[in-house]
N, C-alpha and C. Protein backbone atom coordinates (compact mmCIF):
# COMPACT_ATOMS: atom_id res chain seq x y z
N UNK A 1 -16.49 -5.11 5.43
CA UNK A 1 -17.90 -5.26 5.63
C UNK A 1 -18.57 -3.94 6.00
N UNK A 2 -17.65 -2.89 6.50
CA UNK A 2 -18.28 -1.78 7.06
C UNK A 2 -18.81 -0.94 5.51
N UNK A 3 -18.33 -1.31 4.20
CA UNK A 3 -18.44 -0.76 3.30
C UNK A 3 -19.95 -1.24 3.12
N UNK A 4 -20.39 -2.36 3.27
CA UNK A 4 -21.30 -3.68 2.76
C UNK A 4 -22.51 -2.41 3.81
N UNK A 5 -22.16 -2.35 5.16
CA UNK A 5 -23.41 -1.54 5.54
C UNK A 5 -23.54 -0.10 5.40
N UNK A 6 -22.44 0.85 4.63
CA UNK A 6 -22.39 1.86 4.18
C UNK A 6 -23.68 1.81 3.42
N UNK A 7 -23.40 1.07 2.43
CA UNK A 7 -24.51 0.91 1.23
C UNK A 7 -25.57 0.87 1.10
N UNK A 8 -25.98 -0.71 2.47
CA UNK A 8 -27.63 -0.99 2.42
C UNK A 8 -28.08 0.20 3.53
N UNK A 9 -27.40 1.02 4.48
CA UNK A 9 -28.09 1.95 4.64
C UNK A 9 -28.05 2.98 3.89
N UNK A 10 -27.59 3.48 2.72
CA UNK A 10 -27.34 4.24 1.77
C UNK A 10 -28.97 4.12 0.96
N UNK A 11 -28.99 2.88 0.37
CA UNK A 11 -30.23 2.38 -0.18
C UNK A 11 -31.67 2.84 0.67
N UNK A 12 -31.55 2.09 1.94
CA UNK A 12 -32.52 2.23 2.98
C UNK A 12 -33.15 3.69 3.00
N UNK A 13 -31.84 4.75 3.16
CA UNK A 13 -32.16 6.33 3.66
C UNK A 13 -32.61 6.84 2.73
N UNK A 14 -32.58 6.20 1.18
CA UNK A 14 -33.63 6.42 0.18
C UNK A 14 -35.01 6.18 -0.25
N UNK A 15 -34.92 5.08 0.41
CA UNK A 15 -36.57 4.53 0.97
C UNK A 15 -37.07 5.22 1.90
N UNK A 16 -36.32 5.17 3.15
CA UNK A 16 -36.86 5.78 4.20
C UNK A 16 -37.43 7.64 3.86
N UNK A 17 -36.37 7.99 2.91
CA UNK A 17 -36.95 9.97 2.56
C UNK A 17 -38.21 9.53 1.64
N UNK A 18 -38.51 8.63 1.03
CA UNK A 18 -39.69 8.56 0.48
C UNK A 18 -40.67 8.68 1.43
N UNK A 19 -40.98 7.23 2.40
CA UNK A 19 -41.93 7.52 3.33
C UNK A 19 -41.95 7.55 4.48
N UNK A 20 -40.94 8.14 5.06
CA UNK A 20 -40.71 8.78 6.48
C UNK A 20 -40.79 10.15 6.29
N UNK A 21 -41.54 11.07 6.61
CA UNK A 21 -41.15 12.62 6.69
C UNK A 21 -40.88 13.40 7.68
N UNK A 22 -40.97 12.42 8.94
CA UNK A 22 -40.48 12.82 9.96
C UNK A 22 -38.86 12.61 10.29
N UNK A 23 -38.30 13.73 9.87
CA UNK A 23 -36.05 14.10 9.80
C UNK A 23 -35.47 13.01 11.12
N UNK A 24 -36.17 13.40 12.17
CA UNK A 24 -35.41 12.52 13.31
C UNK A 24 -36.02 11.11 13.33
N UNK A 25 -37.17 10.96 13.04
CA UNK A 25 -37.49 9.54 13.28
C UNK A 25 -36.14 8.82 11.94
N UNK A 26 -36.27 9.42 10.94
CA UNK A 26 -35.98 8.78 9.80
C UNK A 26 -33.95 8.75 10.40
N UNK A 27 -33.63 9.23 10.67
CA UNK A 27 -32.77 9.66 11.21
C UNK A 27 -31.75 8.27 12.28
N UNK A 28 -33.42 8.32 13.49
CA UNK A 28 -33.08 6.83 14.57
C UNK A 28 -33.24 5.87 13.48
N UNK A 29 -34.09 5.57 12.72
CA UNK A 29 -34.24 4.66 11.78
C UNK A 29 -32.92 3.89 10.98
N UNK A 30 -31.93 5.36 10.82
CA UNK A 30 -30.88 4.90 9.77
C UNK A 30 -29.39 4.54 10.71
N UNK A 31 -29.32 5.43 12.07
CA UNK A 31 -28.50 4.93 13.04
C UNK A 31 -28.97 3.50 13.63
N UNK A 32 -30.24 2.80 13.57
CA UNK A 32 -30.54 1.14 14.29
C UNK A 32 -30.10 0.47 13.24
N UNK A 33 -30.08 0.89 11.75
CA UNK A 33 -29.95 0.08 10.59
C UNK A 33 -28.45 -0.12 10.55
N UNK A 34 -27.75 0.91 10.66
CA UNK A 34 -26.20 0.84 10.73
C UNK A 34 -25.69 0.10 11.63
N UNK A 35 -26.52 0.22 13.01
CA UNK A 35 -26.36 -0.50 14.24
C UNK A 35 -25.85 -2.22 13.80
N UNK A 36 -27.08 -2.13 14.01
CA UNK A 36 -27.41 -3.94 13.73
C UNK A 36 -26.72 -4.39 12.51
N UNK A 37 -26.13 -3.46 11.18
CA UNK A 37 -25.18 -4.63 10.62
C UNK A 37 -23.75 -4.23 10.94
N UNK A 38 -23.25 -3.12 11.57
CA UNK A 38 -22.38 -3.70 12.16
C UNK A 38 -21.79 -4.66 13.68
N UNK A 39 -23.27 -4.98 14.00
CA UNK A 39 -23.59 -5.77 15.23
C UNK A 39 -23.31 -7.03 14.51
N UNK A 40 -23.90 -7.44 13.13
CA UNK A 40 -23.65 -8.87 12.50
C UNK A 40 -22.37 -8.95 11.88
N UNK A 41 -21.58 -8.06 11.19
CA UNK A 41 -19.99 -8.34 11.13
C UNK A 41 -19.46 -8.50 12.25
N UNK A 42 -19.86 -8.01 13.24
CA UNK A 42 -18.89 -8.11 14.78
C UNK A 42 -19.09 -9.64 15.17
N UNK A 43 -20.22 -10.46 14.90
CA UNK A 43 -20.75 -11.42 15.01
C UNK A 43 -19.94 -12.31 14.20
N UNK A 44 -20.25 -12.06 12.69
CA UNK A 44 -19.53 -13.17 11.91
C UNK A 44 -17.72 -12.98 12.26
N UNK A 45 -17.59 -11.68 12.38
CA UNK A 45 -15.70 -11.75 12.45
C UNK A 45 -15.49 -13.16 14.37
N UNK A 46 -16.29 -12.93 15.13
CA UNK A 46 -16.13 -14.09 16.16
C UNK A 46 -16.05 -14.91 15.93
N UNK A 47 -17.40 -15.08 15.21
CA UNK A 47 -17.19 -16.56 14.47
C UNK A 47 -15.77 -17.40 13.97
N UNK A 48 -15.20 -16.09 12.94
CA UNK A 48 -14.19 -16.76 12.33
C UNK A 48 -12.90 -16.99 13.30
N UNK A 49 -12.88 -16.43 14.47
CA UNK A 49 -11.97 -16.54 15.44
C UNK A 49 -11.90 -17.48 15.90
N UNK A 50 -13.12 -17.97 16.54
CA UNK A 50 -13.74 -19.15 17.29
C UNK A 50 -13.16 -20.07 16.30
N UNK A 51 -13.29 -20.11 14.64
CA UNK A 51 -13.00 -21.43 13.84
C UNK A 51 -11.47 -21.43 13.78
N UNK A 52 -11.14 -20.58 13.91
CA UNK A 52 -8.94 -20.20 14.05
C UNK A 52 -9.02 -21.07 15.11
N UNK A 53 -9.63 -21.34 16.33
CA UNK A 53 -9.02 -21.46 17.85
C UNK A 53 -9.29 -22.78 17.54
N UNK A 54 -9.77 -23.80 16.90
CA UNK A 54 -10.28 -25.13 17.00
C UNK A 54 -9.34 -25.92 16.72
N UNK A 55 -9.68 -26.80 17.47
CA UNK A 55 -7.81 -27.99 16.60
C UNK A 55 -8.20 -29.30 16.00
N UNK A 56 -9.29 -28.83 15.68
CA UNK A 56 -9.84 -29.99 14.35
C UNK A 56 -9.47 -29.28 13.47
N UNK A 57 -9.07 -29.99 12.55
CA UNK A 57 -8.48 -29.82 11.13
C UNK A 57 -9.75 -29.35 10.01
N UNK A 58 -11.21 -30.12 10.79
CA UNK A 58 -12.19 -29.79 9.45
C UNK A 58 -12.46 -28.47 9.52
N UNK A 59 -12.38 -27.41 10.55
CA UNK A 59 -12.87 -26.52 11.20
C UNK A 59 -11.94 -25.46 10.91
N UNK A 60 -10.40 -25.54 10.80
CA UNK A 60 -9.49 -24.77 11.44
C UNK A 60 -8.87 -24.65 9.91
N UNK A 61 -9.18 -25.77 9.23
CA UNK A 61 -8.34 -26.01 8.18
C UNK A 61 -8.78 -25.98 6.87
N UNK A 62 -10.08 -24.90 6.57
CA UNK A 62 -10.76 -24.11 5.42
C UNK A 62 -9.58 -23.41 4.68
N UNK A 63 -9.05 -22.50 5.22
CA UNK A 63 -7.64 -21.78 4.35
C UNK A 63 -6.58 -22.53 4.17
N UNK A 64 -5.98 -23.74 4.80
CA UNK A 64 -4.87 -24.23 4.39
C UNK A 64 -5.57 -25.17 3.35
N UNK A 65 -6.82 -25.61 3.29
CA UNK A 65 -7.09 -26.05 2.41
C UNK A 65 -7.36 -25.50 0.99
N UNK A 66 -7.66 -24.52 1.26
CA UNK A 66 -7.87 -23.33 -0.43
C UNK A 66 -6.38 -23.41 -0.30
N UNK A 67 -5.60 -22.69 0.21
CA UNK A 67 -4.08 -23.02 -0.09
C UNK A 67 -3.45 -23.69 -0.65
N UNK A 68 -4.10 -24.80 -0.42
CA UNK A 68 -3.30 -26.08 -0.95
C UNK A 68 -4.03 -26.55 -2.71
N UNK A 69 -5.31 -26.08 -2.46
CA UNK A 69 -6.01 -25.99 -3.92
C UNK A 69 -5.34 -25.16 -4.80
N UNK A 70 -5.02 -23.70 -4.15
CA UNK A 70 -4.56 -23.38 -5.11
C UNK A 70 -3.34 -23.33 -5.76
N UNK A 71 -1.97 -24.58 -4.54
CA UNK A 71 -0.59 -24.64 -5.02
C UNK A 71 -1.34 -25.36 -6.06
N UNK A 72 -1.81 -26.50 -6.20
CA UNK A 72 -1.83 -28.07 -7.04
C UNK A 72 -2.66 -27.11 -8.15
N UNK A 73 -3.76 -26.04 -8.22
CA UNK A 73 -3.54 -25.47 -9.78
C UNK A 73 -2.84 -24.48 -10.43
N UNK A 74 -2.25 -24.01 -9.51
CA UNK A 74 -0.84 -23.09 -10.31
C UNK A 74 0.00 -23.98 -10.94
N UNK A 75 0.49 -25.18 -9.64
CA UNK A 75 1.40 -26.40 -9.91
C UNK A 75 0.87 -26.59 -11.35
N UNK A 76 -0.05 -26.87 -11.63
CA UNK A 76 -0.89 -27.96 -12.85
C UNK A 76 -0.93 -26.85 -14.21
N UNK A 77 -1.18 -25.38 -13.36
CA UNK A 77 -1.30 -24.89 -14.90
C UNK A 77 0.15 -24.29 -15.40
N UNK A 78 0.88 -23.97 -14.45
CA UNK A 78 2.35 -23.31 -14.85
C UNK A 78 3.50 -24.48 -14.91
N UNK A 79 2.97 -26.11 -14.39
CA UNK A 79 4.38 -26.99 -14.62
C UNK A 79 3.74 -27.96 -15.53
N UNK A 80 2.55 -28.91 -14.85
CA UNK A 80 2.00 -30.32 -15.40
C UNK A 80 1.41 -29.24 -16.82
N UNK A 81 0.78 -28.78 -17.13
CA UNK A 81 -0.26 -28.34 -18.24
C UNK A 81 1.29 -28.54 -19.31
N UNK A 82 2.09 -27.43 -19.27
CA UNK A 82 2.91 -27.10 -20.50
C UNK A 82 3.65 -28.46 -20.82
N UNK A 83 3.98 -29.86 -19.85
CA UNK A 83 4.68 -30.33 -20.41
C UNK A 83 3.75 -31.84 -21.41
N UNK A 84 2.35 -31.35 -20.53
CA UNK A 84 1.50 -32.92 -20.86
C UNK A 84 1.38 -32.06 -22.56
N UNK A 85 1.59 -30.72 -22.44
CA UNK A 85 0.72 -30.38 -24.05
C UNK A 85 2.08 -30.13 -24.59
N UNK A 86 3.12 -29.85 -24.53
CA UNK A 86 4.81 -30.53 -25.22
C UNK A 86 4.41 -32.26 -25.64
N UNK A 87 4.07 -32.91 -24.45
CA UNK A 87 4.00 -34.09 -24.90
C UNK A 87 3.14 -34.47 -26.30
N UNK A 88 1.69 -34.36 -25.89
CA UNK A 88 0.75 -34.72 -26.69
C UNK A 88 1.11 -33.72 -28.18
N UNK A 89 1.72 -32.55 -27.92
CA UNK A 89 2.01 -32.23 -29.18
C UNK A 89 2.96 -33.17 -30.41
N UNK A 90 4.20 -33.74 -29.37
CA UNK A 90 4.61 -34.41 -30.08
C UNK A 90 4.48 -35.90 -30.74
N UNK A 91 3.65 -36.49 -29.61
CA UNK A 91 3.05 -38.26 -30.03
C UNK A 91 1.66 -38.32 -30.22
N UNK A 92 0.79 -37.15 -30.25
CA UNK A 92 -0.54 -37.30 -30.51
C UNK A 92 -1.31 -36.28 -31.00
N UNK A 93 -0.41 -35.34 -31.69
CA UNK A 93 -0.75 -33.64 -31.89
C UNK A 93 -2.36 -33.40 -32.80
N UNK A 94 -3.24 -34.57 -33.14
CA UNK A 94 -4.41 -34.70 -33.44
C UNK A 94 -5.65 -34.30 -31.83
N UNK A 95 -4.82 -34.55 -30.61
CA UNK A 95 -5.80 -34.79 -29.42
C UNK A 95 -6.01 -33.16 -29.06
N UNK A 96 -7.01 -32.43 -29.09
CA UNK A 96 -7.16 -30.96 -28.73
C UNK A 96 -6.85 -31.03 -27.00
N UNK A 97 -6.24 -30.18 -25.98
CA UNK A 97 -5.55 -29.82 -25.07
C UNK A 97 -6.71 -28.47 -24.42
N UNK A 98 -7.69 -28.93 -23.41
CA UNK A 98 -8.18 -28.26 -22.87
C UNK A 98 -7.73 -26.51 -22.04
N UNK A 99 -8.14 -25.54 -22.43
CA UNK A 99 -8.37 -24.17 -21.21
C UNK A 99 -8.68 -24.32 -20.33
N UNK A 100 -7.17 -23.92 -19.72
CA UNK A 100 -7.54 -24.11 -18.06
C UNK A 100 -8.00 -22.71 -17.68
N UNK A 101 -9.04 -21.51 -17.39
CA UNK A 101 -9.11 -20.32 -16.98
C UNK A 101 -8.70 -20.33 -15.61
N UNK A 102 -7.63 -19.06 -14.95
CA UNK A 102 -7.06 -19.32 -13.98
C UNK A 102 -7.30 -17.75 -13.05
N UNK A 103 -8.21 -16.96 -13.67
CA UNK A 103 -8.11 -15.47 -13.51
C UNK A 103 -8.74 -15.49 -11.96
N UNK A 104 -9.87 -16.27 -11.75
CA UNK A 104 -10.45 -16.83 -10.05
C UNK A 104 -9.71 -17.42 -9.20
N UNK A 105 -8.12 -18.21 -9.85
CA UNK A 105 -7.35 -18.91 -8.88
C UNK A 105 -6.44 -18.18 -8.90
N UNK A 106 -6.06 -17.10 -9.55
CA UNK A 106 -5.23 -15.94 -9.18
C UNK A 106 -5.42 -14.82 -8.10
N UNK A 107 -6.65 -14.94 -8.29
CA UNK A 107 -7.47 -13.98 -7.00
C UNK A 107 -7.50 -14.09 -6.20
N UNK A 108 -7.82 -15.45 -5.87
CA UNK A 108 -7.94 -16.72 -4.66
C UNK A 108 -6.33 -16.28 -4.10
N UNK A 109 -5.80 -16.92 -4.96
CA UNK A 109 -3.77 -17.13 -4.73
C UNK A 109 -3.65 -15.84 -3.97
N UNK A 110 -3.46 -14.46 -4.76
CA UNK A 110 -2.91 -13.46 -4.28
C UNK A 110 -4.04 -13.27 -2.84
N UNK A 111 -5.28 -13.29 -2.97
CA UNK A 111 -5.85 -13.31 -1.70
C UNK A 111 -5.03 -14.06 -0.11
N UNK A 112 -4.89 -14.99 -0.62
CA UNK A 112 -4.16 -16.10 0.13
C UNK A 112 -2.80 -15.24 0.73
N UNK A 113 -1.93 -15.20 -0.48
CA UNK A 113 -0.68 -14.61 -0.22
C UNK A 113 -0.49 -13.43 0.66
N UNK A 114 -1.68 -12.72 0.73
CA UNK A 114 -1.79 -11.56 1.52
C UNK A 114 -1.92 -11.88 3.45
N UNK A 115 -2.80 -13.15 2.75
CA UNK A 115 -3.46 -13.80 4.90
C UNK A 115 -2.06 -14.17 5.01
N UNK A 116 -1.48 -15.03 4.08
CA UNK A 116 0.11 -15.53 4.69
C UNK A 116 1.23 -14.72 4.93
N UNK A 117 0.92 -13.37 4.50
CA UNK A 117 1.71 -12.52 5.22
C UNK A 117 1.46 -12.33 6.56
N UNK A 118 -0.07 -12.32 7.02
CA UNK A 118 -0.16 -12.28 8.41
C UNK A 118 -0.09 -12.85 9.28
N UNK A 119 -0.02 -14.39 8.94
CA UNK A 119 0.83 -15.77 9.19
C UNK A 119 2.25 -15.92 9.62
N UNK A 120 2.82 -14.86 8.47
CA UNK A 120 4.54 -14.73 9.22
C UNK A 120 4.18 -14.04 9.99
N UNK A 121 3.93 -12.78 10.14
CA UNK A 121 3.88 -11.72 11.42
C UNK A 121 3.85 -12.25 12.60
N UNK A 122 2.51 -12.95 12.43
CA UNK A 122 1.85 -14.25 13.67
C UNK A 122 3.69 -15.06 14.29
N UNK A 123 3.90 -15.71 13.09
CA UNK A 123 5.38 -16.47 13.80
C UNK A 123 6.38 -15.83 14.16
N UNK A 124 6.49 -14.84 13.41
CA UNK A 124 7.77 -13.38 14.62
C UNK A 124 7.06 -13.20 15.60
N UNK A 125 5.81 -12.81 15.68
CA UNK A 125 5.46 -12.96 17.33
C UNK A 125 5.06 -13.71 18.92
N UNK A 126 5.48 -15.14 17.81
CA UNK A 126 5.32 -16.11 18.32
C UNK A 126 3.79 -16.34 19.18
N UNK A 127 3.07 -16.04 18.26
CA UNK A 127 1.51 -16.61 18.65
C UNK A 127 0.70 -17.18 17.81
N UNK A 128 1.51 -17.63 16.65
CA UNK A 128 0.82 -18.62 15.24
C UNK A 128 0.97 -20.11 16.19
N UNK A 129 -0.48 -20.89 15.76
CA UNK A 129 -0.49 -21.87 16.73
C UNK A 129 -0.15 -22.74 15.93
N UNK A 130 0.10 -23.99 16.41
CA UNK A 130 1.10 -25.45 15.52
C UNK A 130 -0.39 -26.48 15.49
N UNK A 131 -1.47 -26.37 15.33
CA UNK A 131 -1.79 -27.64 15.16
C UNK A 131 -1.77 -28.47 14.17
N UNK A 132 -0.82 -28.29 13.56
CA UNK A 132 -0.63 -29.32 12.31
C UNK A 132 0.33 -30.10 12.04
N UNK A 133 0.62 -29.83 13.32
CA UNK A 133 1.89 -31.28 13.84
C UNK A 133 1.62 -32.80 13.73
N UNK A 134 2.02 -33.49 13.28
CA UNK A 134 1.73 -34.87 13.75
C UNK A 134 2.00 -35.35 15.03
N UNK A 135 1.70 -35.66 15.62
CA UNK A 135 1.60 -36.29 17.29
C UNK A 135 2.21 -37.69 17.02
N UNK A 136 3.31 -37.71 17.92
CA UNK A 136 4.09 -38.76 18.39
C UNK A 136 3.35 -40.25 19.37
């Protein structure tokens, strides 16, 4: 995100040399602008902490849920897809066999695969939390 406010003050300090001609005002201008968005990433990254710490499942359980979206379409396009279109090739080879595009759930996936590396780390250090236990 620090890249995200690189930019819009990048943009800004081009506006601002238009009609600011005063060097230092324009100057405080572009240090409050930098300020305040990295005041709102510091903000949203809490946020997402605060939603880690919750032990509701609707709350806590946004990534295991993309996770799980994206086993059941890898599952679907690398096991179920090839054998339903083996099938239909052979008892119905008239029925056309839909494109699945997968180049966004690859992104997603390897995205994923990367947080679940930090997931193991978390369990060698024994501070990955369990709420997804079933309760006795």
């Amino acid at each position: 995100m620090i890249g995200l406010a690189e930019s819009v003050v990048g943009v800004a300090s081009k506006v601002l040399d238009k009609f600011i001609a005063d060097k230092d005002l324009r100057t405080k201008l572009e240090h409050e602008l930098k300020t305040e968005m990295i005041s709102l990433d510091m903000g949203q990254i809490q946020i997402g902490i605060e939603q880690a710490k919750s032990p509701s499942l609707f709350v806590s359980g946004a990534r295991p849920a993309i996770m799980w979206l994206c086993a059941f379409g890898l599952g679907w396009q690398f096991i179920g897809n090839p054998i339903i279109v083996w099938a239909v090739s052979i008892w119905a080879p008239d029925i056309p066999i839909p494109e699945i595009s997968t180049e966004g759930l690859m992104g997603l996936t390897l995205s994923l695969l990367g947080l679940s590396g930090m997931r193991t780390a978390e369990k060698f250090k024994n501070t990955a939390r369990e709420n997804m236990r079933a309760t006795k």
